[in-house]
Protein backbone atom coordinates (compact mmCIF):
# COMPACT_ATOMS: atom_id res chain seq x y z
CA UNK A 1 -8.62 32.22 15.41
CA UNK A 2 -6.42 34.95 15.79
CA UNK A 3 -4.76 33.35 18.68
CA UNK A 4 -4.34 30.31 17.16
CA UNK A 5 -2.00 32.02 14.11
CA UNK A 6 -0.07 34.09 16.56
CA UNK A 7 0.46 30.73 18.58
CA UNK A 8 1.42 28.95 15.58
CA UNK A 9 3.52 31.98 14.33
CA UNK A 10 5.18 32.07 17.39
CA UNK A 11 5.74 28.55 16.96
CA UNK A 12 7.42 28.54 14.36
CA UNK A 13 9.96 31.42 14.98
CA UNK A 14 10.79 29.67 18.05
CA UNK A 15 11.52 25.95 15.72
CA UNK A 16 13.89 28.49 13.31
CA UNK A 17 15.73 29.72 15.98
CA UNK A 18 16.47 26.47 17.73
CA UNK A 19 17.39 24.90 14.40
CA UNK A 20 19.51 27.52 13.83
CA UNK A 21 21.25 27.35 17.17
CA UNK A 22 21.07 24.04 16.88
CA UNK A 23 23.35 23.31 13.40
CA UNK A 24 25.93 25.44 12.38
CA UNK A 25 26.11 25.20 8.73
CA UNK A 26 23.79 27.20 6.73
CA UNK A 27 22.90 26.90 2.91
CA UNK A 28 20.56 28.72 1.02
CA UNK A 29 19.69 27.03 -2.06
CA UNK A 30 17.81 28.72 -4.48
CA UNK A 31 15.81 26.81 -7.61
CA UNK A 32 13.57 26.12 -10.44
CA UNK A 33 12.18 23.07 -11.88
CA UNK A 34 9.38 21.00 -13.19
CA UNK A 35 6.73 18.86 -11.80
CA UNK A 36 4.11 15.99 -13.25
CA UNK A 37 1.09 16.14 -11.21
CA UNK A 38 -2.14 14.03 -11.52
CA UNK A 39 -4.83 13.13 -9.48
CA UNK A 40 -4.61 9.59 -7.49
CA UNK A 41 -7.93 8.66 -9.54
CA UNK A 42 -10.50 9.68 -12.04
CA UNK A 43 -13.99 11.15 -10.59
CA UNK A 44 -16.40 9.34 -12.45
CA UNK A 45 -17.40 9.71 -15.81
CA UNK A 46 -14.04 11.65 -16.89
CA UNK A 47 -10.30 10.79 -17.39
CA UNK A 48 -7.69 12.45 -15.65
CA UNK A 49 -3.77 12.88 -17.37
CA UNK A 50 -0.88 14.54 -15.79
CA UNK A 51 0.54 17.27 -17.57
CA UNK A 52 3.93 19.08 -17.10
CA UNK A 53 3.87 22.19 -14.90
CA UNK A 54 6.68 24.52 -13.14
CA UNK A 55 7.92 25.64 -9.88
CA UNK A 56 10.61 28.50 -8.50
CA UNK A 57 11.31 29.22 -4.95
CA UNK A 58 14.33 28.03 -2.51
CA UNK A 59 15.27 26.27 0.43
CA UNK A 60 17.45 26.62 3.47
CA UNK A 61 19.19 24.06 5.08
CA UNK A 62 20.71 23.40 8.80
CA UNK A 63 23.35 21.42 9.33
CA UNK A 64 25.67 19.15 7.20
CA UNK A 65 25.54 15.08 7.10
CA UNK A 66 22.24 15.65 8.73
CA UNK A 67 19.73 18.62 7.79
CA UNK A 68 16.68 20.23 8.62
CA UNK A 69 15.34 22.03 4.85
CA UNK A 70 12.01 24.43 5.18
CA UNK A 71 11.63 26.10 2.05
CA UNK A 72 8.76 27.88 -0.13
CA UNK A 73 7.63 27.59 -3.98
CA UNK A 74 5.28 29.40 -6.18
CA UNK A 75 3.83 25.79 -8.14
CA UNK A 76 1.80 25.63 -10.94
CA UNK A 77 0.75 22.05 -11.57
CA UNK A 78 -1.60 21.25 -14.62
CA UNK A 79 -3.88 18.13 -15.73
CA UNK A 80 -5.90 17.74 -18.45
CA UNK A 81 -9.38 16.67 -17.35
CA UNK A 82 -11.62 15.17 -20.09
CA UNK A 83 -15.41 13.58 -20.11
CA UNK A 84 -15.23 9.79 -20.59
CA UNK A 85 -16.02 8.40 -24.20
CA UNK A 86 -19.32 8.70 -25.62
CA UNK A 87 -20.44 10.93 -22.41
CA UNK A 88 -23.04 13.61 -23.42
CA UNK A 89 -21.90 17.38 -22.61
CA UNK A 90 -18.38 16.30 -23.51
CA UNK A 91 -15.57 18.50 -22.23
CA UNK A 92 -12.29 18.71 -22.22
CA UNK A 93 -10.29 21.36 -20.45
CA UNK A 94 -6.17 21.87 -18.89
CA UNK A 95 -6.89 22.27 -15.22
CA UNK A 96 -4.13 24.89 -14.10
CA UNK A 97 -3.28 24.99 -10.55
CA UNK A 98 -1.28 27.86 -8.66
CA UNK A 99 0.04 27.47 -5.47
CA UNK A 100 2.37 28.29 -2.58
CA UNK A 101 4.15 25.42 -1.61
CA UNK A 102 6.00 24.91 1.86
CA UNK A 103 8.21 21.81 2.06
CA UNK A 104 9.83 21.07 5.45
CA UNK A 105 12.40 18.09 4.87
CA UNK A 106 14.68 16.54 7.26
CA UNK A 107 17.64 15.05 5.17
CA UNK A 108 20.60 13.02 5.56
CA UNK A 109 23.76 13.04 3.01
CA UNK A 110 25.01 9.52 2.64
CA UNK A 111 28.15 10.56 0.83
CA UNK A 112 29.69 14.04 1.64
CA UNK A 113 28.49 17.04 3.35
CA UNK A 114 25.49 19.14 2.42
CA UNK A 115 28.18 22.29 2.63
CA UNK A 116 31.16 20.10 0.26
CA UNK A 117 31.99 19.59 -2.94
CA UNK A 118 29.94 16.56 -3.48
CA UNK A 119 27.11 14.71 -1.61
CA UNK A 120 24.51 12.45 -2.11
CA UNK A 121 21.77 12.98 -0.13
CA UNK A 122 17.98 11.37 1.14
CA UNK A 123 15.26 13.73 2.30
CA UNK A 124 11.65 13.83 3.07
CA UNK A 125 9.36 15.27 5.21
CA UNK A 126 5.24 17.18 5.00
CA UNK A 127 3.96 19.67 2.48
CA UNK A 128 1.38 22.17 2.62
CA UNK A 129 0.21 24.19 -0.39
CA UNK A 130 -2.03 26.87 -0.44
CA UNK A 131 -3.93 27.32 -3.70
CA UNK A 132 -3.69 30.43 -5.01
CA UNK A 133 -5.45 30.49 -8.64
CA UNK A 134 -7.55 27.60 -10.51
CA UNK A 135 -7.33 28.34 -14.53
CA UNK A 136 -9.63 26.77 -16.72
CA UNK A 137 -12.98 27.06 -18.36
CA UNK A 138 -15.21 24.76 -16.19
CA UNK A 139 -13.68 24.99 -12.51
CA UNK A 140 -12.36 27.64 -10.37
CA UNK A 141 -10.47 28.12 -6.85
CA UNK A 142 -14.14 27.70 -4.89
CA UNK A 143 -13.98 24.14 -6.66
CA UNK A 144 -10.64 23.05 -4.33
CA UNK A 145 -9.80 23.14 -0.92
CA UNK A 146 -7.85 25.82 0.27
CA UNK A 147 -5.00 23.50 1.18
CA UNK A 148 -3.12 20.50 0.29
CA UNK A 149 -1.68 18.93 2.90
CA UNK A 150 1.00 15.85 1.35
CA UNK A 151 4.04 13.79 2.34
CA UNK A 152 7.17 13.43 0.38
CA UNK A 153 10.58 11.52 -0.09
CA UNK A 154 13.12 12.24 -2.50
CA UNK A 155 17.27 11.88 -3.28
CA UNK A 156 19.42 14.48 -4.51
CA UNK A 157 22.90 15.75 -5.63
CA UNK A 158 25.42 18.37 -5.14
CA UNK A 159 28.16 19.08 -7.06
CA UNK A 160 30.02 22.40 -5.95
CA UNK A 161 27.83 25.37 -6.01
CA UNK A 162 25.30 23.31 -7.93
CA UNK A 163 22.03 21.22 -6.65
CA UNK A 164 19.30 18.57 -8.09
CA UNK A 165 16.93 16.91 -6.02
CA UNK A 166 14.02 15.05 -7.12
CA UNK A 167 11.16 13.63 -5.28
CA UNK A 168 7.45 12.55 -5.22
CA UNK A 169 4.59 13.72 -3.30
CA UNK A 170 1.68 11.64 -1.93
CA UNK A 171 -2.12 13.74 -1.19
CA UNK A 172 -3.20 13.45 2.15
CA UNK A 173 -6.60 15.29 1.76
CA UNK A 174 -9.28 15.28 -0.67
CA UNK A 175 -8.72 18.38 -2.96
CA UNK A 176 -11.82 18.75 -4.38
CA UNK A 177 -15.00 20.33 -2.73
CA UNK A 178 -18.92 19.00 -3.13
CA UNK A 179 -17.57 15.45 -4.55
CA UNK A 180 -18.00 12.37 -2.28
CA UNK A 181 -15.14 10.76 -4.28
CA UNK A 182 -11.58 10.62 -2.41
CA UNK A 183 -9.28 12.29 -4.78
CA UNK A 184 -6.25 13.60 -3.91
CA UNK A 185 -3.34 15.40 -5.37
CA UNK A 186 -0.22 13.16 -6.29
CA UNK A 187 2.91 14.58 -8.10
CA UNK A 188 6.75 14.17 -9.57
CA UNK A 189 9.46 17.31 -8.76
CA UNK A 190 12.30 17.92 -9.69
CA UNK A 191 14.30 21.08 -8.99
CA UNK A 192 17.84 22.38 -9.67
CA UNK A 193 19.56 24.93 -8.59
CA UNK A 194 22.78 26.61 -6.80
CA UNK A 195 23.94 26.68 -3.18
CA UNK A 196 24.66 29.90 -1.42
């Protein structure tokens, strides 16, 4: 196992350093935002709603019309989770996730540059987040996977220093342990920011 994370490690310096090498133009683009997260369906006998959650990290971007963007969030995404009607043992509970997230986009600007003044950009590319901390009365981080692996696509803007990209993320694994139902993790982001 060890092996395999100094491999992968290893790996991955190696992909930073040829993108680097690879695209002149570097921007560092820190951010906050807000995400709406839910679940792509309810496990039986309760109803699932997405709430509004948070996320700050940053980004870093390779090139200009075309871009490589790894970056890393802290996330916390909530839902409230609530028994069906006329269930017995009713509950009713905000399921608060915490996570580090680690986006790795490929992007194209349509109009502009990803270093100018103004550009509209496309991007998308995997996810992985690693949960962190489960808060709520009823569950707790042994009740989710470890990881969420997802896919997303999303536009954004620049306007001088300033940054706002939103997107949506699609599950790709079951999140939840011990169920036989296929739930997965589905969300709305959108973060703003500045470019350095």
């Amino acid at each position: 196992m060890r092996k395999i994370k100094l491999t992968l490690t290893l790996a991955i310096i190696g992909l930073f350093g040829f993108v680097s090498n690879s695209f002149a133009q570097v921007t560092i683009k820190p951010g906050i935002g807000i995400n709406i997260t839910n679940w792509s369906k309810d496990p039986s006998g309760t109803s699932v709603k997405a709430n509004v959650g948070w996320q700050l990290g940053g980004t870093v971007a390779y090139g200009e019309k075309l871009f490589i963007e790894p970056g890393i969030f802290f996330v916390q995404q909530s839902t409230e989770v609530a028994s069906v009607s006329g269930a017995q043992n009713a509950f009713k509970f905000d399921n608060k996730i915490s996570s580090i997230r680690i986006p790795v986009n490929v992007g194209y600007s349509i109009l502009g540059k990803e270093d100018g003044m103004f550009s509209l950009h496309i991007f998308g590319g995997p996810t992985a987040s690693f949960v962190t901390h489960v808060d709520n009365d009823l569950l707790s981080k042994e009740n989710f996977k470890d990881v969420n692996w997802g896919v997303q696509a999303g536009a954004g803007v620049n306007l001088t220093i300033f940054y706002l990209d939103l997107s949506y993320e699609w599950g790709l694994n079951e999140f939840l342990k011990d169920t036989s139902e296929k739930v997965k993790l589905q969300g709305f982001y959108i973060t703003a920011g500045i470019k350095i």
